[in-house]
C-alpha atoms as a PDB file:
ATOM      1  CA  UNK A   1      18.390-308.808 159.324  1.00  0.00           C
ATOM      2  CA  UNK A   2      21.902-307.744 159.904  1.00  0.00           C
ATOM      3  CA  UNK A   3      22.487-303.576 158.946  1.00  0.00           C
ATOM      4  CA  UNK A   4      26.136-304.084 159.524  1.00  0.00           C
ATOM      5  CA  UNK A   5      28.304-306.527 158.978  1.00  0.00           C
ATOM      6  CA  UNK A   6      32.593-307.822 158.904  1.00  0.00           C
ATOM      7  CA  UNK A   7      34.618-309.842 156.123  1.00  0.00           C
ATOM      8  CA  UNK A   8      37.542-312.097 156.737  1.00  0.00           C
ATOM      9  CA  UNK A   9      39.238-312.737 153.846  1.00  0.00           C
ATOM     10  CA  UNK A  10      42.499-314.706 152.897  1.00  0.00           C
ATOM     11  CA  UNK A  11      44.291-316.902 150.514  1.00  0.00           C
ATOM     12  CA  UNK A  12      47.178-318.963 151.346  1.00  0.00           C
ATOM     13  CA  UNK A  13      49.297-320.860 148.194  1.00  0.00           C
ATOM     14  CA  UNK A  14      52.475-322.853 148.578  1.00  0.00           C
ATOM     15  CA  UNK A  15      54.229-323.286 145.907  1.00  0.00           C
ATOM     16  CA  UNK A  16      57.546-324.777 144.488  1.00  0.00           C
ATOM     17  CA  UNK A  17      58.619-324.069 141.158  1.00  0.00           C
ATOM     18  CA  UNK A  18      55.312-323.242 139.507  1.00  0.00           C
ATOM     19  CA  UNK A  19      53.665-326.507 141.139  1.00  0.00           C
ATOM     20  CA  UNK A  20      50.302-325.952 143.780  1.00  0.00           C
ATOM     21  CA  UNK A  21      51.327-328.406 146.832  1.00  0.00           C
ATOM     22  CA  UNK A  22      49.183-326.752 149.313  1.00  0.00           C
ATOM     23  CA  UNK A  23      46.302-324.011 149.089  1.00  0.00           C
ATOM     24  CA  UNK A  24      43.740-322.826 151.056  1.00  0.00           C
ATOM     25  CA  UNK A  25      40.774-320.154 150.743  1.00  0.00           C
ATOM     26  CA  UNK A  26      38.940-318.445 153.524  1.00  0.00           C
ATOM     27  CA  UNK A  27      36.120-316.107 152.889  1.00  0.00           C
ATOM     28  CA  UNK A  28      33.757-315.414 156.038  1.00  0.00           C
ATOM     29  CA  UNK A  29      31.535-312.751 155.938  1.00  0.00           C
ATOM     30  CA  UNK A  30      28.700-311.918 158.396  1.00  0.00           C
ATOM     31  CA  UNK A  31      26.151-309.708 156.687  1.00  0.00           C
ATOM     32  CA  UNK A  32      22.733-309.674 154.228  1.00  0.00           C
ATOM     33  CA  UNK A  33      23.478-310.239 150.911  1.00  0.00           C
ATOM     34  CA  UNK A  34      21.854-306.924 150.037  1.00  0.00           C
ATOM     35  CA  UNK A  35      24.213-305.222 152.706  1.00  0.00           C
ATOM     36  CA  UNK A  36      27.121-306.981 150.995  1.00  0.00           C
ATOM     37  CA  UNK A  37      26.281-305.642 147.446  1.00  0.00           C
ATOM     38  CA  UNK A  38      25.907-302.301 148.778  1.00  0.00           C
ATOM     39  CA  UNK A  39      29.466-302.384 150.064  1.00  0.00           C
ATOM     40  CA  UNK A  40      30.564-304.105 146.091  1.00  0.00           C
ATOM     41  CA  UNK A  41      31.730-307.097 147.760  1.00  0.00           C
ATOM     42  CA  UNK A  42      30.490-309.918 145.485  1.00  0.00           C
ATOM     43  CA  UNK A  43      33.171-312.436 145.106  1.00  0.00           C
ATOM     44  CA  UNK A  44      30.599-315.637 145.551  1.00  0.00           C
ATOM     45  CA  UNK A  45      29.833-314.409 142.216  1.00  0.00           C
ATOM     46  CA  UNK A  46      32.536-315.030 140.544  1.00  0.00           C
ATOM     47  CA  UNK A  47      34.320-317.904 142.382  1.00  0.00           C
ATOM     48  CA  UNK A  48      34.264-320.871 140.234  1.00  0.00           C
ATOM     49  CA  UNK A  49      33.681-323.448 143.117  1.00  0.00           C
ATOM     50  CA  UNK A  50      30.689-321.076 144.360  1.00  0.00           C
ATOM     51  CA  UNK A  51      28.867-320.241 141.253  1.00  0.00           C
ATOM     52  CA  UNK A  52      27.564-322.745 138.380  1.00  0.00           C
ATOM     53  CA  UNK A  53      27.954-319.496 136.184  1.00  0.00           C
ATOM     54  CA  UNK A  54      31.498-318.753 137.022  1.00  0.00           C
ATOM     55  CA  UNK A  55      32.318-322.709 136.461  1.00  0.00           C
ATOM     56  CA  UNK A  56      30.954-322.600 133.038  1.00  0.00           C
ATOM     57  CA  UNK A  57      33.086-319.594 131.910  1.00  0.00           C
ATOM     58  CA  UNK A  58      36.191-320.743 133.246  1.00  0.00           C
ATOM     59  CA  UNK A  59      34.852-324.108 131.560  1.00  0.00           C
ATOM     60  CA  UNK A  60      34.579-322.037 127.913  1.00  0.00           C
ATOM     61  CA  UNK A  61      37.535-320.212 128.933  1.00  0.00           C
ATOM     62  CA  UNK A  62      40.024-323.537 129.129  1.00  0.00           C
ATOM     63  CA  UNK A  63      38.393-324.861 126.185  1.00  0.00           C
ATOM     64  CA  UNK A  64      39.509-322.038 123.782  1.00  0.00           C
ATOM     65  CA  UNK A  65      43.343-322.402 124.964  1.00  0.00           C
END
């Protein structure tokens, strides 16, 4: 079980007026879950391509536009 652990995080967009053409997400992080929570990093939680939950609110969320 790990007692310590590191993050790498970072987001890279391109964009050109308002349109996506390239982006790219990198989350690494070497630690327990547990040890994670401790230190409030929980973005799996909430990341819609991680988490069935997350989908289904941003799912509800479009919908109501």
């Amino acid at each position: 079980m790990l007692d310590k652990g590191i993050v790498i995080v970072g987001d890279i967009k391109i964009q050109i007026v308002d349109i996506d053409l390239l982006t790219i997400k990198i989350r690494l992080m070497v630690a327990s879950v547990d040890k994670a929570m401790e230190m409030g990093i929980n973005w799996w939680q909430y990341d819609s391509f991680l988490s069935s939950e997350a989908k289904e609110k941003e799912i509800e969320k479009e919908n109501k536009v």
